[in-house]
Every structure is written in structure tokens, then in C-alpha cells.
Protein backbone atom coordinates (compact mmCIF):
# COMPACT_ATOMS: atom_id res chain seq x y z
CA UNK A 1 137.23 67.49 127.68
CA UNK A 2 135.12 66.41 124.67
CA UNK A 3 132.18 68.13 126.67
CA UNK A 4 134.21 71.21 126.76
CA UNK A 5 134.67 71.25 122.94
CA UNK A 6 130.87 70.61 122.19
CA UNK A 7 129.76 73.38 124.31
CA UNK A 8 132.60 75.67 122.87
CA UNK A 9 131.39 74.77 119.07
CA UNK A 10 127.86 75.19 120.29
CA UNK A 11 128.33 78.68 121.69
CA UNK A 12 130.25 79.29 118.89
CA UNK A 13 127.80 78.03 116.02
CA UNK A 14 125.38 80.67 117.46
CA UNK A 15 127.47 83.34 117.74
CA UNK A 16 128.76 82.93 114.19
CA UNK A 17 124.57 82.26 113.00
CA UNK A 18 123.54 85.48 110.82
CA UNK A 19 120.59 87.12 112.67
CA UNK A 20 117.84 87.99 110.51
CA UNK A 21 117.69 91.86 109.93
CA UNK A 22 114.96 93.77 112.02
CA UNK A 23 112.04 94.05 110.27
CA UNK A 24 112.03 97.71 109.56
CA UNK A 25 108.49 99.04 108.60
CA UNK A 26 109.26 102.40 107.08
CA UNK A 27 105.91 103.81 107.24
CA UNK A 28 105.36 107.34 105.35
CA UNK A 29 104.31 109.31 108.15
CA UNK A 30 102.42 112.38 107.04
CA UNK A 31 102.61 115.32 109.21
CA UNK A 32 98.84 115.81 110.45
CA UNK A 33 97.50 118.97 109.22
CA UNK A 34 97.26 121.37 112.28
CA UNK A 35 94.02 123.97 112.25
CA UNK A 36 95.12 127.27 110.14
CA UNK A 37 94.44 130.64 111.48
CA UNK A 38 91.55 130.84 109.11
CA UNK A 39 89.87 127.88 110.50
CA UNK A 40 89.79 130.35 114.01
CA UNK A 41 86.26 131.51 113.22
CA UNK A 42 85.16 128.00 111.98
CA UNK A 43 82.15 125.96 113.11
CA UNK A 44 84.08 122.89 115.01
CA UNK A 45 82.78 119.30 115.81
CA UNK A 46 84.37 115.24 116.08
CA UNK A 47 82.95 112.65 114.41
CA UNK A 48 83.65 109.22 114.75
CA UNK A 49 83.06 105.85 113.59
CA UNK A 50 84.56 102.56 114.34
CA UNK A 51 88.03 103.15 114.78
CA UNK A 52 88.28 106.50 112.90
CA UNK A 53 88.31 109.84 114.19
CA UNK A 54 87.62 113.29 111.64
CA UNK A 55 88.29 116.37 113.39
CA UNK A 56 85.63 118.45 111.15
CA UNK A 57 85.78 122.53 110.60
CA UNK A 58 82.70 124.09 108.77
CA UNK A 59 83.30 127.73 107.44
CA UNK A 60 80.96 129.19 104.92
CA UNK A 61 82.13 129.01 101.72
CA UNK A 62 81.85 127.37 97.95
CA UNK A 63 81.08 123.63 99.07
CA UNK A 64 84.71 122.68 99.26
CA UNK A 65 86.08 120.04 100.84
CA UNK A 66 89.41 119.21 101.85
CA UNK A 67 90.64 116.30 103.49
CA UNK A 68 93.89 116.04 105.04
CA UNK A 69 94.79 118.86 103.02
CA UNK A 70 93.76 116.99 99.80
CA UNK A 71 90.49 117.47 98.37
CA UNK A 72 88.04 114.98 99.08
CA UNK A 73 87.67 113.49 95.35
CA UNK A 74 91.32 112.66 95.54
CA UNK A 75 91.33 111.42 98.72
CA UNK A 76 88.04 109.37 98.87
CA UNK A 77 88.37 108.19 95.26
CA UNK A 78 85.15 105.72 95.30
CA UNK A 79 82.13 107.75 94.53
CA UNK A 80 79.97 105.80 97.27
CA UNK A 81 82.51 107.48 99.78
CA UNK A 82 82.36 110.36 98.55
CA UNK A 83 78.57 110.44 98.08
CA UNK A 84 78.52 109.29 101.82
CA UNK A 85 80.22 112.52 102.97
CA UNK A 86 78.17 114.83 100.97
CA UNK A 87 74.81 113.18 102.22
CA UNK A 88 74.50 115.80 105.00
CA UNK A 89 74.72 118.53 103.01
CA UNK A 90 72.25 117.15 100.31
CA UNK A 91 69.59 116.40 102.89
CA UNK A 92 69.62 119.67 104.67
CA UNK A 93 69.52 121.90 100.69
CA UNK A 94 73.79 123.30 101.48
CA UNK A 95 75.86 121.92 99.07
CA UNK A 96 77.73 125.47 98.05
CA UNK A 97 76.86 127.01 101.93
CA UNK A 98 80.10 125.48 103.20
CA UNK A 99 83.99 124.53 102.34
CA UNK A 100 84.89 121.86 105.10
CA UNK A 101 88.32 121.23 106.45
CA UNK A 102 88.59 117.43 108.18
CA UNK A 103 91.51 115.62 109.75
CA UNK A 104 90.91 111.89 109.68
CA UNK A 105 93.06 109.49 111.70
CA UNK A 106 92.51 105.65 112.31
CA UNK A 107 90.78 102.91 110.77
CA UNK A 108 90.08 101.95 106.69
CA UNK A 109 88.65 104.61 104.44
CA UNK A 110 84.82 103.52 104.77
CA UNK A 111 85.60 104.47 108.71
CA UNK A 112 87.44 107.31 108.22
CA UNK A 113 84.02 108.50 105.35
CA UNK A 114 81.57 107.86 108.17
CA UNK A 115 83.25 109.61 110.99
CA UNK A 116 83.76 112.57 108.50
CA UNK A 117 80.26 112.55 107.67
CA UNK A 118 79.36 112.37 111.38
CA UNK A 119 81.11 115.49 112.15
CA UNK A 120 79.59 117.45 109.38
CA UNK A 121 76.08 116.46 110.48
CA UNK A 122 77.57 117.56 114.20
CA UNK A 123 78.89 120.98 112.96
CA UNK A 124 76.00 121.54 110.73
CA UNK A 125 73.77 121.69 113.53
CA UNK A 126 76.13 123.80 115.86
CA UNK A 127 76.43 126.39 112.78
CA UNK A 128 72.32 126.47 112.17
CA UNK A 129 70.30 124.75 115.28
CA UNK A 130 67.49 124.29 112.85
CA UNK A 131 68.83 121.75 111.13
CA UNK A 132 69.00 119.36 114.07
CA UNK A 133 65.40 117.95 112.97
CA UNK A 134 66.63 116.75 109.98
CA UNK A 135 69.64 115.65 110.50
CA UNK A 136 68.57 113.57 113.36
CA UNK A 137 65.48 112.37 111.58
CA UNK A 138 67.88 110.85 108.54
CA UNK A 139 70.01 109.18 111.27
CA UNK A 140 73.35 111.76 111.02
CA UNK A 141 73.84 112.81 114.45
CA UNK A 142 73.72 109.28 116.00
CA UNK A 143 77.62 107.70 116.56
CA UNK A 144 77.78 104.25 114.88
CA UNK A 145 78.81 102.19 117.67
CA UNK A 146 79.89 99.20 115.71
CA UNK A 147 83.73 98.43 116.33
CA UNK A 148 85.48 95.00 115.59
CA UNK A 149 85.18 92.11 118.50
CA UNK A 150 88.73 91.75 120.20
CA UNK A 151 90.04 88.52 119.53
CA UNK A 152 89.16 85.55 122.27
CA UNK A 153 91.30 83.03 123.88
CA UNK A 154 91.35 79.81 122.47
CA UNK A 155 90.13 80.84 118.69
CA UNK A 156 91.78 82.22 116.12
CA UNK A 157 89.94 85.21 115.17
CA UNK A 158 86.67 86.62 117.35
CA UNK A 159 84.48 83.82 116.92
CA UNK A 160 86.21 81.33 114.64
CA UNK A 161 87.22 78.16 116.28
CA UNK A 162 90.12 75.74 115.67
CA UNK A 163 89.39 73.23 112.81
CA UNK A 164 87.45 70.41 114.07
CA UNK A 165 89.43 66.78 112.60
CA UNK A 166 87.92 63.33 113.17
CA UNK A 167 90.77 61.17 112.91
């Protein structure tokens, strides 16, 4: 009978334990910008670099660029980002030829500059075949292949190892 009563205040200790709340991770998900009508008639290409994916429309324009429907200054607010981006446009001689329109997803804001400079080198050369001399000469039109090494078995991160001890 005294077995009875342990496993009865047992069951009941746990039932009457406070859970912890669910972790709730109320994200702010912004709506991703879909393509307007006026980006119809646009020059289209993806670029991409290590986990980050830009979505890149070219129209000619003032030299504009927007994005996530935020201009790029605001968005990218380090200037090396945002001298990254422009780097296509500086080495080919079009810095007022074109507005761009780019919808970045995944990865830090360094990835997410790179794969938006990729695609503008991309659509660059789609809008003006000419330009694929220079671009590729500079190194715009190659995909940086560089991603992060998955985590092995037995480590803690990629490559480093438990902590060795002596004693």
C-alpha cells in the first residue's frame, strides 16, 4: 500500500510541475516583394552566394536601386556593401544606365551583397552581350562556391574537436 501512495504522489508531483512555456519565436515575417507589372519588360537574372539568393531585375533607368523594396543605402547600411553591389556597374562605365529591383532571401548581409552583385553582373550581360568580357575578366559572372562545412560527428563545430584534458 505504501507503494501505491509513492507512485500516486509521484504521478501526481508531475502532473502538478509547471511546464515551461513554448518557446515562441515571433519572427517579423516580411511579405517578399512579388515582381510589379513594370518589372514585365525587365532584364532578369539569379545570383547567388553562400546561402543567399537575389532575384535581380535590370530596367533602364536613373541608377536606382531598391532592395526588398527599400533602397539599397538603407538596406545595406555599410558602405563596403554597398560599394560591393555597385562594383559591376562601375567597371562596365553604367552607373545612371539602370534602376535595379532585387529580392534577397537567406544567409547574413555580406551573402545576401554578393549574390546581389552576382545577379547584376548576370543581367548586365543578358541586357548588353558586350559586356560579358569585362565582367568575366573582373571575376563577376563566376558563382562563389564557398558555403559553411556541415557540422561532423563527434566535434562540436566542423572541425573543432572536444577539449583535450590530461588528468
Amino acid at each position: 500500500m505504501t507503494e501505491t501512495k509513492k507512485t500516486a504522489t509521484k504521478t501526481a508531483a508531475k502532473t502538478t510541475k509547471k511546464s515551461a512555456p513554448a518557446k515562441t519565436t515571433a519572427k517579423k515575417v516580411a511579405a517578399t516583394p512579388v515582381a510589379d507589372v513594370k518589372l514585365t519588360n525587365a532584364t532578369y537574372a539569379t545570383g547567388k552566394r553562400k546561402d543567399s539568393v537575389a532575384r535581380v531585375y535590370l530596367i533602364p533607368g536613373k541608377g536606382q536601386i531598391i532592395v526588398n523594396g527599400i533602397s539599397m543605402t538603407e538596406y545595406f547600411r555599410r558602405p563596403v556593401l554597398q560599394m560591393i553591389i555597385a562594383q559591376p556597374f562601375g567597371i562596365t562605365k553604367r552607373e545612371t544606365a539602370y534602376d535595379v529591383h532585387a529580392i534577397v532571401m537567406g544567409g547574413g548581409l555580406s551573402g545576401q551583397a554578393g549574390a546581389v552583385k552576382h545577379g547584376i553582373s548576370k543581367a548586365l550581360e543578358k541586357a548588353e552581350p558586350d559586356l560579358r568580357k569585362t565582367l568575366k575578366a573582373a571575376g563577376f559572372l563566376t558563382r562563389d562556391s564557398r558555403v559553411v562545412e556541415r557540422k561532423h560527428f563527434g566535434r562540436h563545430k566542423a572541425r573543432r574537436s572536444t577539449q583535450f584534458s590530461k588528468r
